[in-house]
N, C-alpha and C. Protein backbone atom coordinates (compact mmCIF):
# COMPACT_ATOMS: atom_id res chain seq x y z
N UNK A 1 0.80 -1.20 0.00
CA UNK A 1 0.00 0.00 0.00
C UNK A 1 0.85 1.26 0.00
N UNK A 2 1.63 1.04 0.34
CA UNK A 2 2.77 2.61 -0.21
C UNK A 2 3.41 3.26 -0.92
N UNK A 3 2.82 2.28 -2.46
CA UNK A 3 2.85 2.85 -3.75
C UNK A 3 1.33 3.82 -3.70
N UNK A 4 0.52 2.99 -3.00
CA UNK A 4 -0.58 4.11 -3.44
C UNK A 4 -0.77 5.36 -2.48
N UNK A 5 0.25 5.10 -1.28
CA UNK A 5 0.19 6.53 -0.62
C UNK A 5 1.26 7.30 -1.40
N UNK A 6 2.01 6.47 -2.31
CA UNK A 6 2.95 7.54 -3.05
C UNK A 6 2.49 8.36 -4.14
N UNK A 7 1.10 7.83 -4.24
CA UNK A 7 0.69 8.11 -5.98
C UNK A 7 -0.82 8.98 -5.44
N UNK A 8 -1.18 9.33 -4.36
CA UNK A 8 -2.45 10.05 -3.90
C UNK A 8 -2.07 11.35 -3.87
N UNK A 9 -0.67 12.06 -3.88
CA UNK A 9 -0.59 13.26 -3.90
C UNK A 9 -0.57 13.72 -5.36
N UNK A 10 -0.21 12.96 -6.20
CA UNK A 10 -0.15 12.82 -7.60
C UNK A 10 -1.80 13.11 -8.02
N UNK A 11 -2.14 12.50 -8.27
CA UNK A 11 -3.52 12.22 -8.88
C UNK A 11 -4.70 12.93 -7.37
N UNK A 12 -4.33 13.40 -6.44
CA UNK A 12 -5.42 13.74 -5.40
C UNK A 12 -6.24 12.84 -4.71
N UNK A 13 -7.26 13.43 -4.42
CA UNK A 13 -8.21 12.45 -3.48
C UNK A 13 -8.86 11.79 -4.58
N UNK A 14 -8.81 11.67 -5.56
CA UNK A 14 -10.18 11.77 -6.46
C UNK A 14 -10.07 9.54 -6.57
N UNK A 15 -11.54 9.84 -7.36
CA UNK A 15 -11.83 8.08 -6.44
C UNK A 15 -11.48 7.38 -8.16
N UNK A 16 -10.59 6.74 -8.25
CA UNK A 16 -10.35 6.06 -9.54
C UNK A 16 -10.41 4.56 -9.75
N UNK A 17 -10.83 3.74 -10.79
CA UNK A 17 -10.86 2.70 -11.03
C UNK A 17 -9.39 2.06 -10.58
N UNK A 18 -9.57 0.30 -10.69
CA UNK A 18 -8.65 0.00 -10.59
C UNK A 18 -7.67 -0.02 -11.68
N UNK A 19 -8.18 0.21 -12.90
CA UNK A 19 -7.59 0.10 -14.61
C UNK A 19 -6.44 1.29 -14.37
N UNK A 20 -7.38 2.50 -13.79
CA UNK A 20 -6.93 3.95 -14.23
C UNK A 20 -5.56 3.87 -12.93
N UNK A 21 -5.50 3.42 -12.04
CA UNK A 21 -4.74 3.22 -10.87
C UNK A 21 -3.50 2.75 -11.30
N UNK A 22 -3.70 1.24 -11.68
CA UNK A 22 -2.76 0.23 -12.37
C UNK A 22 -1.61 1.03 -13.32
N UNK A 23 -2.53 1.84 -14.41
CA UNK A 23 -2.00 2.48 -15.80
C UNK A 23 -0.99 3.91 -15.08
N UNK A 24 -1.52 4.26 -13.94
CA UNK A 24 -0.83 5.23 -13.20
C UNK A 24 0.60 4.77 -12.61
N UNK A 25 0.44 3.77 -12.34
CA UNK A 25 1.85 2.91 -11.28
C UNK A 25 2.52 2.86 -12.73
N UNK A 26 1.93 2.04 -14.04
CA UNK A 26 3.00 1.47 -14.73
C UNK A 26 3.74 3.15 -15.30
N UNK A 27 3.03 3.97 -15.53
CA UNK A 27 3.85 5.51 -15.82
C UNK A 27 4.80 5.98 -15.05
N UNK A 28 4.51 5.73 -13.64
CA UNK A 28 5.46 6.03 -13.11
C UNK A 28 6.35 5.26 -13.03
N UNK A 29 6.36 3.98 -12.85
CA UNK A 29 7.33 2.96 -12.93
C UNK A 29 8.50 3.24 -14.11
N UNK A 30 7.82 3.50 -15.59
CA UNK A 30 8.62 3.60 -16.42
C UNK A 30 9.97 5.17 -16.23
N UNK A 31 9.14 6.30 -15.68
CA UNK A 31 9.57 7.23 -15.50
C UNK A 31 10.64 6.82 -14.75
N UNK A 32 10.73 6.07 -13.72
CA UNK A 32 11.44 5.91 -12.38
C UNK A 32 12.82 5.26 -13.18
N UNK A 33 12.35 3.89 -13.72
CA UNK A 33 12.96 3.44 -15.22
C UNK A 33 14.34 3.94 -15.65
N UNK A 34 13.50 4.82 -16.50
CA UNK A 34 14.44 5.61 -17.43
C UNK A 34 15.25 6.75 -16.28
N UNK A 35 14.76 7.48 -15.69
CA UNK A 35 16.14 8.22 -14.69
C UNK A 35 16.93 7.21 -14.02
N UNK A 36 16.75 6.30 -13.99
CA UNK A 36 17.41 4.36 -13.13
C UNK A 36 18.87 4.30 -14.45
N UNK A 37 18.15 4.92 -15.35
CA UNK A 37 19.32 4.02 -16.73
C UNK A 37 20.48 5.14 -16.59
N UNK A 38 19.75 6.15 -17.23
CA UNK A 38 20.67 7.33 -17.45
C UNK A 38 21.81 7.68 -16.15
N UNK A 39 20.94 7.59 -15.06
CA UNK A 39 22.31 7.82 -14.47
C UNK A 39 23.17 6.41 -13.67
N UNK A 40 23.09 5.12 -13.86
CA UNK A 40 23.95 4.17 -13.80
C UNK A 40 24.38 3.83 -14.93
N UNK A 41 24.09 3.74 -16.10
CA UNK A 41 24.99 3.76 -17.66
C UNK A 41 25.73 4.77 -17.82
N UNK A 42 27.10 4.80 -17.74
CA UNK A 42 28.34 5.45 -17.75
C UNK A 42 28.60 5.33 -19.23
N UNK A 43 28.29 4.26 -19.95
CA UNK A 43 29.17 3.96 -21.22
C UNK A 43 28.24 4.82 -22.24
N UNK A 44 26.92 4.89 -22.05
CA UNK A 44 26.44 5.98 -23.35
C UNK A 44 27.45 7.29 -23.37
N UNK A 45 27.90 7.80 -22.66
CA UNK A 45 28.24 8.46 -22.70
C UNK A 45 29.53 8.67 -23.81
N UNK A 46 30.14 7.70 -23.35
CA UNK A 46 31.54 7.29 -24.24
C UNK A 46 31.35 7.24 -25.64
N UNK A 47 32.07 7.83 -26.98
CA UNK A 47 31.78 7.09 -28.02
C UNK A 47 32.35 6.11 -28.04
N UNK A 48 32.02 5.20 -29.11
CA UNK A 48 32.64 3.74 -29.27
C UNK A 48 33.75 3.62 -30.33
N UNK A 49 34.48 2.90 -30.03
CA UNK A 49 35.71 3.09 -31.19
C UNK A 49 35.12 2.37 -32.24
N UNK A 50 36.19 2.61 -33.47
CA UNK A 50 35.49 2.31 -34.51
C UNK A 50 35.77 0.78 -34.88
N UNK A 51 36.55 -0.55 -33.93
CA UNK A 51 36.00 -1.55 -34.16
C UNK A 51 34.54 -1.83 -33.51
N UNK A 52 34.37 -1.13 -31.98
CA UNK A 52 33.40 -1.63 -31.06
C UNK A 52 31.82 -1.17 -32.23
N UNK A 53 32.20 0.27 -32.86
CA UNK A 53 30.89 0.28 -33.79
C UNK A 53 31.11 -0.83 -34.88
N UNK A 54 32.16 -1.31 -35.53
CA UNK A 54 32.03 -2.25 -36.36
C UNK A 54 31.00 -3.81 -36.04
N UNK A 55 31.47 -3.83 -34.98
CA UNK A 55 31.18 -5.39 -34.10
C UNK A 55 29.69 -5.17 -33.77
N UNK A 56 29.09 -3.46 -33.85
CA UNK A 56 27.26 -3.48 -33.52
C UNK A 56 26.70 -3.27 -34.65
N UNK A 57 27.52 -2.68 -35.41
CA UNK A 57 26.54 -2.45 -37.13
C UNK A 57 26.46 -3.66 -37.84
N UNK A 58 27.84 -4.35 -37.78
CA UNK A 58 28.16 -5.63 -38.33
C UNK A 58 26.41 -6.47 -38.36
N UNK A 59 26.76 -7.60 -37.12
CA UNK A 59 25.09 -8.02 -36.98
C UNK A 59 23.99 -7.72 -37.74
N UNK A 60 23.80 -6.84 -37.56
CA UNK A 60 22.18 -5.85 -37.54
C UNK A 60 21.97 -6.10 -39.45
N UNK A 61 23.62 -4.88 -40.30
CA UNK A 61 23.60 -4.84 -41.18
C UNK A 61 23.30 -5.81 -42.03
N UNK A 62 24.10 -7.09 -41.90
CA UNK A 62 24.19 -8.23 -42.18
C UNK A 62 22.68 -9.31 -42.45
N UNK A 63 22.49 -9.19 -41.28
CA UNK A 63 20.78 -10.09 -41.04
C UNK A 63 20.20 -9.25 -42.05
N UNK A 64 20.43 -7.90 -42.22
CA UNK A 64 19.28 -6.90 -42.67
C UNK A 64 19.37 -7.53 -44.35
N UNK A 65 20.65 -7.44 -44.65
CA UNK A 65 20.76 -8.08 -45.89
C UNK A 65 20.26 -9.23 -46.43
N UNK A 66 20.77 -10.21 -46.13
CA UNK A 66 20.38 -11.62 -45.93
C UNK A 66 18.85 -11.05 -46.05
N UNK A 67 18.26 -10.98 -45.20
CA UNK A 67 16.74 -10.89 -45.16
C UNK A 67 15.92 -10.49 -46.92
N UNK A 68 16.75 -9.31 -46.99
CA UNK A 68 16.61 -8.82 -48.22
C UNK A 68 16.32 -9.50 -49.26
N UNK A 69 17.77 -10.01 -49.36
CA UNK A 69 17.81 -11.12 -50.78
C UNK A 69 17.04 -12.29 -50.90
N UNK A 70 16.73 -12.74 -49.39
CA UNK A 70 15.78 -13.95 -49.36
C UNK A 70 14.34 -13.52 -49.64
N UNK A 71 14.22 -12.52 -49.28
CA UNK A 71 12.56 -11.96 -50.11
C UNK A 71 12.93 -11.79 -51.49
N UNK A 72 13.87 -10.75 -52.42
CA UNK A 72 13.77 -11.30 -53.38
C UNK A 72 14.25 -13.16 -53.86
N UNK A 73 14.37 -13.43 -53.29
CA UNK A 73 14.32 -15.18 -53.63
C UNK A 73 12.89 -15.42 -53.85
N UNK A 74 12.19 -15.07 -53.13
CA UNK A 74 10.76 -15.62 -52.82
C UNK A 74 9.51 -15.17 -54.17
N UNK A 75 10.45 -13.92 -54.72
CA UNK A 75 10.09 -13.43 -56.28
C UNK A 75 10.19 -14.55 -57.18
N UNK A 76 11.18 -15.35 -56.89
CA UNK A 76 11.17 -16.50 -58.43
C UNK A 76 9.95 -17.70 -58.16
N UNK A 77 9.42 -17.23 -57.06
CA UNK A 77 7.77 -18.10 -57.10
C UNK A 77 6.88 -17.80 -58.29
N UNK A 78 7.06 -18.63 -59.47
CA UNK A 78 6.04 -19.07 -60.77
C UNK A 78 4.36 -18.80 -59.75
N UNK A 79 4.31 -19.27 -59.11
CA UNK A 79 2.88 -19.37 -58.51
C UNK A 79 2.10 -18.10 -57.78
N UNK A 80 3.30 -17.34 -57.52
CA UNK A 80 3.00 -16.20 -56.38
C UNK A 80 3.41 -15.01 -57.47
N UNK A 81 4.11 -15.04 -58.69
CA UNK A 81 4.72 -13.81 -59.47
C UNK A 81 4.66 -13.86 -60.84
N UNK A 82 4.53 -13.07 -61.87
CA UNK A 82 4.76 -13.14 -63.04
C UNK A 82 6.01 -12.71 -63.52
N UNK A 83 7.00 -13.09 -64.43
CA UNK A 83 8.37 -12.38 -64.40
C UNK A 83 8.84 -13.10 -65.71
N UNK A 84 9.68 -12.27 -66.24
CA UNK A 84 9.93 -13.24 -67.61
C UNK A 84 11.62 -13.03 -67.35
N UNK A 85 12.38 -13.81 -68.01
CA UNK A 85 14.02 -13.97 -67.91
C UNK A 85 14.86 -12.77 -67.87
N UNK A 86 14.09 -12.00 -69.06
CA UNK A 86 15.28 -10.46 -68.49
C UNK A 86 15.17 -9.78 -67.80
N UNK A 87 13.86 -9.75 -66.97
CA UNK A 87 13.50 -9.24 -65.89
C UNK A 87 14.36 -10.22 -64.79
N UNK A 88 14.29 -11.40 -64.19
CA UNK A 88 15.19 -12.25 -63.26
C UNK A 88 16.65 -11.80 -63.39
N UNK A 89 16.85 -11.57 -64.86
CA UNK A 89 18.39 -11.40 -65.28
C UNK A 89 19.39 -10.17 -64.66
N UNK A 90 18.05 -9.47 -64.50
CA UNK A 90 18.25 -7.94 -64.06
C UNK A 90 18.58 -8.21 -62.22
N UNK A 91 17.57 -8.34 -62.11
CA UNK A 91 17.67 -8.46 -60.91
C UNK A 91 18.93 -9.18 -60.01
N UNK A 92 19.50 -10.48 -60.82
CA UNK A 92 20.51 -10.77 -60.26
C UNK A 92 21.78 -10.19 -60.80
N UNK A 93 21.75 -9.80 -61.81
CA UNK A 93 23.18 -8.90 -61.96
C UNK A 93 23.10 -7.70 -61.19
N UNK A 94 21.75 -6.65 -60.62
CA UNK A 94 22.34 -6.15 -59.52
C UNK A 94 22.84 -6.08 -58.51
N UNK A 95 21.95 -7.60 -57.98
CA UNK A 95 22.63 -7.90 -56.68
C UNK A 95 24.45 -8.48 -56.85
N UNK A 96 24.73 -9.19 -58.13
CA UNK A 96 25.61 -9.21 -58.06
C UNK A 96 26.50 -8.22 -58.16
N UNK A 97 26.19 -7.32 -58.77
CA UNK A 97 27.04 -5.70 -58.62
C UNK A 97 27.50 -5.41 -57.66
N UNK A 98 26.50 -5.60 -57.02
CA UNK A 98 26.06 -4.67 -55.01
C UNK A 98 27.47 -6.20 -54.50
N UNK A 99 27.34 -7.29 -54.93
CA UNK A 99 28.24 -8.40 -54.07
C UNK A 99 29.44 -7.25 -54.67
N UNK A 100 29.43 -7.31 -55.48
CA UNK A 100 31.39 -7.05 -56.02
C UNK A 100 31.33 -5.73 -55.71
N UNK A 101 30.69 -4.82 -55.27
CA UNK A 101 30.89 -3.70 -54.79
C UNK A 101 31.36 -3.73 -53.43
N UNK A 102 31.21 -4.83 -52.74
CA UNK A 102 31.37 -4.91 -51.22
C UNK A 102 32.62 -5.51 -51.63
N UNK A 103 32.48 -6.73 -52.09
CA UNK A 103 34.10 -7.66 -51.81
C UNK A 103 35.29 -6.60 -52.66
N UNK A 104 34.92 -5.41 -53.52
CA UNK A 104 36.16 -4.39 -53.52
C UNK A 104 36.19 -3.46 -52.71
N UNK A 105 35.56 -3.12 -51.89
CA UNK A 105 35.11 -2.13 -50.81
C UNK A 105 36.50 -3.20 -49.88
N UNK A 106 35.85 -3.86 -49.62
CA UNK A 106 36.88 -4.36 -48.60
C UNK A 106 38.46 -4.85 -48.97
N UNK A 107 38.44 -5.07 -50.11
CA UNK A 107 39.61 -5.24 -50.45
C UNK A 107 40.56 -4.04 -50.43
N UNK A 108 39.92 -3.16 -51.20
CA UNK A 108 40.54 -1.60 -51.23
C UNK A 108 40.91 -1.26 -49.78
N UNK A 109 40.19 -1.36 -48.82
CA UNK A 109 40.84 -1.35 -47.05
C UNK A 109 42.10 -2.00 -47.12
N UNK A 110 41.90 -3.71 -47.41
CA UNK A 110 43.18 -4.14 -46.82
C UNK A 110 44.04 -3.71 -47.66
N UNK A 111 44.14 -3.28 -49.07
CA UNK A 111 45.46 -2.59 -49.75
C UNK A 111 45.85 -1.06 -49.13
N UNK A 112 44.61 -0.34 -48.74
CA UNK A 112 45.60 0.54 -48.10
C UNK A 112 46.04 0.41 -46.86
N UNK A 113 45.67 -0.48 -46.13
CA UNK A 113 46.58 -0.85 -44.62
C UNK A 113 48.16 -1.03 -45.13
N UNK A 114 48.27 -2.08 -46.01
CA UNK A 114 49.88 -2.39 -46.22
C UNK A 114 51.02 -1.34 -45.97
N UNK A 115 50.02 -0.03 -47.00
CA UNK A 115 51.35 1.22 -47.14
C UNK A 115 51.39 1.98 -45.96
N UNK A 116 50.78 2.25 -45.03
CA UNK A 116 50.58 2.41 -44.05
C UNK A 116 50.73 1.91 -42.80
């Protein structure tokens, strides 16, 4: 009961359901929450070096991709799509573009590490 003597100066005397009560605790709860994070998380503060951002974009980026291409996979469904060959044709020589755009992207890194 001493959440709700904490929450009667808040909201007053006034006579409220138990819904409207409940929905009151969880607001404040969250409020309480979020000032709980901000000031025991020290590390937002910090930026992250640029492997530690590599190692969080990495993941995310990755799945995001994958995901991608497997929906267009789901395009060469005869049953679910209409599409004729130079249309498919298209489609995979971009993605293959977009591949060899990455595997020289990264290559071009490790050649300029050497001189350096």
């Amino acid at each position: 009961m001493s959440n709700l003597e904490a929450i009667v100066p808040i909201i007053g005397n006034k006579d409220i359901s138990l819904w409207d009560y409940t929905r009151e605790m969880m607001i404040l709860e969250k409020f309480e929450k979020k000032g709980d994070n901000k000031m025991t998380d020290e590390k937002e503060d910090k930026p992250l070096s640029r492997r530690e951002r590599f190692i969080k974009y990495r993941e995310k980026r990755l799945s995001q991709a994958v995901h991608a291409i497997k929906l267009c996979e789901n395009m060469a469904n005869k049953n679910s799509y209409d599409y004729n060959q130079e249309e498919a044709k298209t489609i995979i020589r971009y993605l293959q573009d977009a591949l060899s755009n990455l595997k020289h992207a990264f290559s071009k890194v490790d050649k300029d590490r050497k001189f350096f």
